[in-house]
C-alpha atoms as a PDB file:
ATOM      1  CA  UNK A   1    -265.632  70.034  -9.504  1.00  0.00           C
ATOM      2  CA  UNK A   2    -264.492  67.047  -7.249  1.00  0.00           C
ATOM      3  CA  UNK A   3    -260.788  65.269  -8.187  1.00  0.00           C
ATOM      4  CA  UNK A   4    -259.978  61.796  -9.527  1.00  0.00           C
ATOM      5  CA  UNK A   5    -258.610  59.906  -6.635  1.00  0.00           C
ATOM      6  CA  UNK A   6    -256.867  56.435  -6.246  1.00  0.00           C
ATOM      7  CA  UNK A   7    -257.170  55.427  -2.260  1.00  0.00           C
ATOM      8  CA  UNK A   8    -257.059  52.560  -0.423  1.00  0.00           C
ATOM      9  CA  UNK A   9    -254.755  50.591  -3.011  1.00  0.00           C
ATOM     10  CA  UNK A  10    -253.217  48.254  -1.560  1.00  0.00           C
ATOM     11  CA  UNK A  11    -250.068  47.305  -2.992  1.00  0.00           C
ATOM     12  CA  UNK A  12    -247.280  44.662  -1.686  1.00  0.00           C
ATOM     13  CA  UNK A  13    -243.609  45.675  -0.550  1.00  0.00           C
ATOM     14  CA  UNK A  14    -242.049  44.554  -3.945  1.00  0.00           C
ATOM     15  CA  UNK A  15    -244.854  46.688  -5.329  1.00  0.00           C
ATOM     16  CA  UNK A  16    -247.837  44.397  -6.482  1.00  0.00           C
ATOM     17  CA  UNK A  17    -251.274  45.336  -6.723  1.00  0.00           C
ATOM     18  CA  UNK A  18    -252.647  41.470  -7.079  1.00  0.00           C
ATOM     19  CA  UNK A  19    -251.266  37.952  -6.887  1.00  0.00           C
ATOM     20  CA  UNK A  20    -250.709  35.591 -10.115  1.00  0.00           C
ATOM     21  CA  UNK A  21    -253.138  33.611 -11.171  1.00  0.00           C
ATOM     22  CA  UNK A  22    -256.249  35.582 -11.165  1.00  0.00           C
ATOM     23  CA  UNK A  23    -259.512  33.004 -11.000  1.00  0.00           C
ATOM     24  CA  UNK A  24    -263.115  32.711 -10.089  1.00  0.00           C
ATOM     25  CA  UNK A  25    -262.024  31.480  -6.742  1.00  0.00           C
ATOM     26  CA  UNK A  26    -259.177  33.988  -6.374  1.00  0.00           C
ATOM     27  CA  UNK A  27    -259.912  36.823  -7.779  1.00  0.00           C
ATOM     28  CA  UNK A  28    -257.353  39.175  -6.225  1.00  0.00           C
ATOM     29  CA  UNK A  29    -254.808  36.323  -7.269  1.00  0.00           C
ATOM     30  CA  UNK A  30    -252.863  33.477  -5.052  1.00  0.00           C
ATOM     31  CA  UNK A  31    -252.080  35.404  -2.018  1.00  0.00           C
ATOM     32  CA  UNK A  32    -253.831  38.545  -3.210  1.00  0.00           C
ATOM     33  CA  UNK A  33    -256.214  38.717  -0.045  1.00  0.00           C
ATOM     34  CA  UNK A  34    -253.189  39.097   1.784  1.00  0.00           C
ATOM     35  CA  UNK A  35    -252.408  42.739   0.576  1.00  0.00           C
ATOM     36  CA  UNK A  36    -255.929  43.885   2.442  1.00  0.00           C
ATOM     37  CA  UNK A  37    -255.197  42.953   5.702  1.00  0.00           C
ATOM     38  CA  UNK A  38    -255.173  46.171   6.749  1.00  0.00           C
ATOM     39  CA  UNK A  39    -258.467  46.828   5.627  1.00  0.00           C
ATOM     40  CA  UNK A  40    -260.444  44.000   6.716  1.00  0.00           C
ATOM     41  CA  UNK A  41    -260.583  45.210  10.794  1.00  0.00           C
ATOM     42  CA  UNK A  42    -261.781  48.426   9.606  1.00  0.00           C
ATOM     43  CA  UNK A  43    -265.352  49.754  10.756  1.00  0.00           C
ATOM     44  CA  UNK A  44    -266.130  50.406   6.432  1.00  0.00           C
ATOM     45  CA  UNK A  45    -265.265  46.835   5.279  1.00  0.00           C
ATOM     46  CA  UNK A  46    -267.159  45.187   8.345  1.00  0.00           C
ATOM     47  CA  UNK A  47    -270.172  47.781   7.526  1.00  0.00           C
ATOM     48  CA  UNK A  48    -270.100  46.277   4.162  1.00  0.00           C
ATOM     49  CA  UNK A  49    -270.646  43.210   5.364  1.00  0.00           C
ATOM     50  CA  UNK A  50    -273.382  43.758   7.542  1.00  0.00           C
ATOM     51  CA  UNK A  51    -271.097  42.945  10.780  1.00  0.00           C
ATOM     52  CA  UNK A  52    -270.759  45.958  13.566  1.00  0.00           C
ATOM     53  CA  UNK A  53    -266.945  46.973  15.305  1.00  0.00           C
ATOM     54  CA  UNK A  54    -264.387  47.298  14.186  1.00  0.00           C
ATOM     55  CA  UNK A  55    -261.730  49.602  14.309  1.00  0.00           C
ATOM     56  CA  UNK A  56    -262.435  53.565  13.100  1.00  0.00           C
ATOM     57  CA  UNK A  57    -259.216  53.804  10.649  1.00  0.00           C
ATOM     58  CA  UNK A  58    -259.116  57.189   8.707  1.00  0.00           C
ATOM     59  CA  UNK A  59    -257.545  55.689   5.645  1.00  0.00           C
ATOM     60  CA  UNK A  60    -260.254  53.303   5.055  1.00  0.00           C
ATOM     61  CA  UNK A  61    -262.848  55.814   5.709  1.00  0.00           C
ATOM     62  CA  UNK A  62    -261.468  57.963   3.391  1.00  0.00           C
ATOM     63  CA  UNK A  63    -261.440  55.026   0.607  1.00  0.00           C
ATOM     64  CA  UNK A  64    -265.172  54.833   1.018  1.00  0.00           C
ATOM     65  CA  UNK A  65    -266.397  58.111   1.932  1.00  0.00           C
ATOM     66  CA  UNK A  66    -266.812  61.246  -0.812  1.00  0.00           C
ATOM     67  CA  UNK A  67    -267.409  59.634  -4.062  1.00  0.00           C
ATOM     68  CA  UNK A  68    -269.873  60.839  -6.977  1.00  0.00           C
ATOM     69  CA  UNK A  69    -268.767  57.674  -9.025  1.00  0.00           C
ATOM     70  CA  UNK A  70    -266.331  54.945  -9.730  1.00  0.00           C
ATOM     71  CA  UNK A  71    -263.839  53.727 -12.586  1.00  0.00           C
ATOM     72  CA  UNK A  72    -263.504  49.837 -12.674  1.00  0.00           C
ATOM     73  CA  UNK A  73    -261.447  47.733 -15.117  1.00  0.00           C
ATOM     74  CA  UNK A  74    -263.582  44.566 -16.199  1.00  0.00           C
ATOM     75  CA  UNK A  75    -261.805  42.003 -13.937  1.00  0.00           C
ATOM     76  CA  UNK A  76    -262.639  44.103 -11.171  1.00  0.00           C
ATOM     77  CA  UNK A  77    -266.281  43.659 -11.979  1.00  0.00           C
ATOM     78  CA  UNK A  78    -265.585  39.778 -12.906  1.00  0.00           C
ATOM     79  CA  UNK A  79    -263.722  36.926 -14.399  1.00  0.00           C
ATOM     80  CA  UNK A  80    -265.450  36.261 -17.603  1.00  0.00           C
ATOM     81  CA  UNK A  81    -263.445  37.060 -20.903  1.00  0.00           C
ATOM     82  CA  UNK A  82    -264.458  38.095 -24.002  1.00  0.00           C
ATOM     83  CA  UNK A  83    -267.937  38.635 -25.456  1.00  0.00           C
ATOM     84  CA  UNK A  84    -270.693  38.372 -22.248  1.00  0.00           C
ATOM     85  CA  UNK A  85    -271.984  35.071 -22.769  1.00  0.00           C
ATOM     86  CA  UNK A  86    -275.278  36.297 -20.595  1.00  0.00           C
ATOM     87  CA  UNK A  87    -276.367  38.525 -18.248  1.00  0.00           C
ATOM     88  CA  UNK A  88    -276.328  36.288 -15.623  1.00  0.00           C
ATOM     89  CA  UNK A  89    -273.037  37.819 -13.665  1.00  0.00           C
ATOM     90  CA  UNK A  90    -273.627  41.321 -11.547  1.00  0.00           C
ATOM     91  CA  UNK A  91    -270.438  41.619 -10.532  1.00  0.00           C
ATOM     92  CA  UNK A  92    -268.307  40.110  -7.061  1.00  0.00           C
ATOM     93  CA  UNK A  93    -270.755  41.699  -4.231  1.00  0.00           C
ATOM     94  CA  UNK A  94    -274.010  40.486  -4.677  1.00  0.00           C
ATOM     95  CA  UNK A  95    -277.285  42.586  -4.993  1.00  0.00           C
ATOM     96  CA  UNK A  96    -276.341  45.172  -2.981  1.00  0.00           C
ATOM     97  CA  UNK A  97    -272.787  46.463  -4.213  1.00  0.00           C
ATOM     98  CA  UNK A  98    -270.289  49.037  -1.852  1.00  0.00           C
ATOM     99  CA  UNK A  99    -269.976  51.664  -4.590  1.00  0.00           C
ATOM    100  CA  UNK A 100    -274.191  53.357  -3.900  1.00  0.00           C
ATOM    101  CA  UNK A 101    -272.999  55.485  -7.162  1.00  0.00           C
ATOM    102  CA  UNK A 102    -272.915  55.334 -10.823  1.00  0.00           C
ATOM    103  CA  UNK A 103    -269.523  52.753 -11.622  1.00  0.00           C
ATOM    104  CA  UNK A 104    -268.705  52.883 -14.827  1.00  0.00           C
ATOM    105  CA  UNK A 105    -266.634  49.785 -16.020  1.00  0.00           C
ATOM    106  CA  UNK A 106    -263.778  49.737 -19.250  1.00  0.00           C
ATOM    107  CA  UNK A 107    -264.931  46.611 -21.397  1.00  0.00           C
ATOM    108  CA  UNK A 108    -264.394  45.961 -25.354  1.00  0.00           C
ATOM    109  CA  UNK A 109    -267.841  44.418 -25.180  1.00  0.00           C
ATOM    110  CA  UNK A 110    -270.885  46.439 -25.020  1.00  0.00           C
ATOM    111  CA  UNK A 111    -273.494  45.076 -22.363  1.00  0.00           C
ATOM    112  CA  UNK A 112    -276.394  47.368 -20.773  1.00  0.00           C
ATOM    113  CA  UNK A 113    -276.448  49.263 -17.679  1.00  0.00           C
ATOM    114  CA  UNK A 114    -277.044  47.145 -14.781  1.00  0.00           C
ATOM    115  CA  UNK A 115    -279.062  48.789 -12.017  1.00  0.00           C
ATOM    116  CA  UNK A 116    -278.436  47.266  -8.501  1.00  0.00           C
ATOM    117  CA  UNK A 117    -279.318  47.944  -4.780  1.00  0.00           C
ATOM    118  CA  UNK A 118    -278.369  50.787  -2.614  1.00  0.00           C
ATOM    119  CA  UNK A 119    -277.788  53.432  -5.830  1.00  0.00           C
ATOM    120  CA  UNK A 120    -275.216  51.252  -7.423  1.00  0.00           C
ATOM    121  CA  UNK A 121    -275.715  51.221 -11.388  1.00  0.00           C
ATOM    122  CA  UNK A 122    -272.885  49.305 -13.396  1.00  0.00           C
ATOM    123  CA  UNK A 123    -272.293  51.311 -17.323  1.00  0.00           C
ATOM    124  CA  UNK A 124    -270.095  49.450 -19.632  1.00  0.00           C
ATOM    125  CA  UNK A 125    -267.813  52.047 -21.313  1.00  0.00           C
ATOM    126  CA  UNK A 126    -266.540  50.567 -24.947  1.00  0.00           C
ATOM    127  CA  UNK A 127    -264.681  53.908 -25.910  1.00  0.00           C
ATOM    128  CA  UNK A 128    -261.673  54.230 -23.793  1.00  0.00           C
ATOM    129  CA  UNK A 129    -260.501  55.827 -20.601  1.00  0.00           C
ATOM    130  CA  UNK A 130    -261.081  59.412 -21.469  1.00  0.00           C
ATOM    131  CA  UNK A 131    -264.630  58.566 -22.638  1.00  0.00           C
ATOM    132  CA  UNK A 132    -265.144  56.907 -19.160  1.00  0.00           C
ATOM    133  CA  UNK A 133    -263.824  59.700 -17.139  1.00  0.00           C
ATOM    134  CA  UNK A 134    -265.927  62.508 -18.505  1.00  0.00           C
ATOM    135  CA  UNK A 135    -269.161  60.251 -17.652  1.00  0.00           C
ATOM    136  CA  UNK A 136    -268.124  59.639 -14.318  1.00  0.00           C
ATOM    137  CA  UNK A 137    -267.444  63.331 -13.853  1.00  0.00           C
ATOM    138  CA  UNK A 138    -270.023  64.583 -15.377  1.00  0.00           C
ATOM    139  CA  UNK A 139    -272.041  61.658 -12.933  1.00  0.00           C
ATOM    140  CA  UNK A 140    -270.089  62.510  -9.602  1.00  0.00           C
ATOM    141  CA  UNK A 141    -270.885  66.426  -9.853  1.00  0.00           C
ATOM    142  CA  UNK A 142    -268.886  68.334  -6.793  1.00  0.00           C
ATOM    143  CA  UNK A 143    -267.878  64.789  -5.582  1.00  0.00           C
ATOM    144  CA  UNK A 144    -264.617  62.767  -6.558  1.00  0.00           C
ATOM    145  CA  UNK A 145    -264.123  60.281  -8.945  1.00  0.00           C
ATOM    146  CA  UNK A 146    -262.415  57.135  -7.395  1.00  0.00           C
ATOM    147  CA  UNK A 147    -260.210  55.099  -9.657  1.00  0.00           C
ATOM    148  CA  UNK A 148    -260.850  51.833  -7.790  1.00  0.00           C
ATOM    149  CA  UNK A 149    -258.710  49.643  -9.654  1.00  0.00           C
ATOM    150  CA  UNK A 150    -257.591  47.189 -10.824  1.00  0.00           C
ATOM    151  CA  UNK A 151    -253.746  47.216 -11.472  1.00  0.00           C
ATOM    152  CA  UNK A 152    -253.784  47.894 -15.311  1.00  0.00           C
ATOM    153  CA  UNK A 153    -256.778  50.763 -14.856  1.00  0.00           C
ATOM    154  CA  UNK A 154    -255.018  53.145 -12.473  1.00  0.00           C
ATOM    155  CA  UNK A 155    -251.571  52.263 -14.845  1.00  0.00           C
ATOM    156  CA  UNK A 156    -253.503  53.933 -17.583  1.00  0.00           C
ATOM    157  CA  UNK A 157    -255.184  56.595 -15.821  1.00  0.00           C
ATOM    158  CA  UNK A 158    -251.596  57.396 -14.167  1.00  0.00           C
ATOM    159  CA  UNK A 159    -249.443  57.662 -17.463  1.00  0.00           C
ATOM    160  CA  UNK A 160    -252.296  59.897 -18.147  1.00  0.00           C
ATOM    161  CA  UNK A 161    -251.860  62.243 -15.978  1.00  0.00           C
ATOM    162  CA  UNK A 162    -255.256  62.048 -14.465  1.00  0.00           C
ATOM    163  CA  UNK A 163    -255.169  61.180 -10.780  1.00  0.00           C
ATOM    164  CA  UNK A 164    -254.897  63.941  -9.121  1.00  0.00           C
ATOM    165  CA  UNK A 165    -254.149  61.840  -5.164  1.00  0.00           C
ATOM    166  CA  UNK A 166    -253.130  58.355  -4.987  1.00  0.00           C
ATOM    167  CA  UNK A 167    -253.540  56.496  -1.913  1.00  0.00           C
ATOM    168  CA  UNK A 168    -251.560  53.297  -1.295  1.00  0.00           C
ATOM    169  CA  UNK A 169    -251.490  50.820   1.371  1.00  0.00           C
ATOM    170  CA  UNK A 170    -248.064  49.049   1.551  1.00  0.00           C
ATOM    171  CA  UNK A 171    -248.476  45.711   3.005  1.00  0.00           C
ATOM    172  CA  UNK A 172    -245.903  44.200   4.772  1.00  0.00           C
ATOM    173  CA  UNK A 173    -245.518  40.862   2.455  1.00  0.00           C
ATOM    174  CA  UNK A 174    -243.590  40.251  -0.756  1.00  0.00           C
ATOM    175  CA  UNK A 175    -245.439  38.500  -3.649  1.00  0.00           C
ATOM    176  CA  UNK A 176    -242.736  37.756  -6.068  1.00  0.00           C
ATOM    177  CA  UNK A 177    -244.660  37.441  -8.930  1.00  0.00           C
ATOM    178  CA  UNK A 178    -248.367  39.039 -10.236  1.00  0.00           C
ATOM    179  CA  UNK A 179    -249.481  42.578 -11.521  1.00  0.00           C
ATOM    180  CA  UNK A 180    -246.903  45.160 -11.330  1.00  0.00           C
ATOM    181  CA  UNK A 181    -248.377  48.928 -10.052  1.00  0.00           C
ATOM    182  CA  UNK A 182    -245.778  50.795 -11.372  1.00  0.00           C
ATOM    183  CA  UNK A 183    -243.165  49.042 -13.668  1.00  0.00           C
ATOM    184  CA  UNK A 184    -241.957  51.252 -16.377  1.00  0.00           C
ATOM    185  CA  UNK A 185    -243.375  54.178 -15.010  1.00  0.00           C
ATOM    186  CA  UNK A 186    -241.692  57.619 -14.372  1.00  0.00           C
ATOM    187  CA  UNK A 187    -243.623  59.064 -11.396  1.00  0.00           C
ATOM    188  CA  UNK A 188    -241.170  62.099 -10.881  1.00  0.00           C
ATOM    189  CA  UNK A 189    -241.647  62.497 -14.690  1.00  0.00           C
ATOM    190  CA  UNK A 190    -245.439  62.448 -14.738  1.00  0.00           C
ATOM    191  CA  UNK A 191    -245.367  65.135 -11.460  1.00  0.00           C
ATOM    192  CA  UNK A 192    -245.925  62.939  -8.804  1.00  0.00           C
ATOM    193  CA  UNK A 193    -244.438  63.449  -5.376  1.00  0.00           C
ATOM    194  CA  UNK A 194    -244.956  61.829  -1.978  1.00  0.00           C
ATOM    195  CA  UNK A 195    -246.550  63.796   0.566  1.00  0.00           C
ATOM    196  CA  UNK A 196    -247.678  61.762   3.392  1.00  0.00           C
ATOM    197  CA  UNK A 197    -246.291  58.636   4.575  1.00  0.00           C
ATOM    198  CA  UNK A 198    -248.222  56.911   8.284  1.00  0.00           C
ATOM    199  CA  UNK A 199    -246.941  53.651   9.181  1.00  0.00           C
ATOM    200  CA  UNK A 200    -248.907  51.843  10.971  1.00  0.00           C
ATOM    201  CA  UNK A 201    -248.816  47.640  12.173  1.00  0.00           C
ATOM    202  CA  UNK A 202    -250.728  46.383   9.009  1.00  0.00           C
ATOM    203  CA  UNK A 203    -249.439  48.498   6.549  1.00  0.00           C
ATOM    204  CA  UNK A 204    -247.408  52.100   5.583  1.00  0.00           C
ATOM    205  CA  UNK A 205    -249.837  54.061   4.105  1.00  0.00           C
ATOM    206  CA  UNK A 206    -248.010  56.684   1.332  1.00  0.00           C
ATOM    207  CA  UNK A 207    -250.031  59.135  -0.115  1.00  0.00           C
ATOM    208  CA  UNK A 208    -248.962  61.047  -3.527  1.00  0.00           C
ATOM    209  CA  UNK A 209    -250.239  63.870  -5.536  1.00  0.00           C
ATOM    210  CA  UNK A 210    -249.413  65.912  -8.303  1.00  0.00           C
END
């Protein structure tokens, strides 16, 4: 059986995960974009957008790479609130989604499975984190689980013990304000400990298990 994995979570100096103010036209939050710098010369994010080069880093390949199926909090799938008011959004990326996997997505709102491009199929999970981990394992098979975010998913998957790596990439900018990774949590308590750290120009990249 594969592990549940955070990796390529990016995560600012003061130890954000997005900007404030969350919108439509923002979603990552008012300087939120910022925190993937690191990211966006990569060889994986230009392949996602269709564009060739880039640079072959192995922490974004391993963000992408080795994944039987993906956890999602709602806002990472979009910014509506509440009940769906149609079925008319499919999520940030268009027909043709990065996950080519089952991605299962925490919601209080029931909706049906969405099937998209390239092996993507969105589930909406109403019951709760555990209830959305044992479909995505029991969907990912010998492959990992990726935690993909956002901030207040991994915080509930990590006070539950149930990431077995987590990846970060520490960008070199402060964001004063927004969603807080790890406030109130007692890493050393829950078994975490740090076991590779690679600076690099665009960001440190610490890696932690348990």
């Amino acid at each position: 059986m594969g592990k549940v994995r955070v990796r390529g979570f990016a995560v600012s100096i003061d130890g954000f995960g997005a900007g404030p103010d969350q919108s439509l036209e923002q979603p990552l939050g008012r300087r939120g974009a910022e925190l993937h710098n690191w990211f966006y010369p990569t060889r994986i994010f230009r392949s996602m957008l269709g564009q060739d080069g880039g640079t072959d880093d192995r922490f974004a390949r391993a963000a992408a790479e080795g994944f039987g199926a993906f956890i999602l909090g709602r806002n990472m799938f979009g910014p509506i609130r509440g009940e769906w008011r149609d079925d008319a959004w499919k999520g940030w990326w268009g027909d043709d989604p990065p996950y080519h996997a089952p991605t299962f997505i925490l919601t209080h709102h029931a909706r049906a499975p969405i099937v998209m491009e390239g092996g993507t199929t969105f589930h909406f999970v109403t019951d709760g984190i555990e209830a959305a981990l044992a479909r995505a394992k029991a969907a990912a098979g010998d492959l990992d689980v990726k935690i993909g975010g956002g901030v207040s998913t991994v915080r509930q998957y990590l006070l539950a013990g149930a990431i077995d790596e987590l990846h970060l990439a520490q960008s070199p900018i402060v964001l004063g304000r927004g969603e807080s990774l790890f406030a109130g949590i007692d890493l050393p308590g829950l078994g975490y400990r740090v076991t590779e750290v690679v600076p690099t120009e665009l960001a440190t990249h610490l890696v932690l298990r348990r």
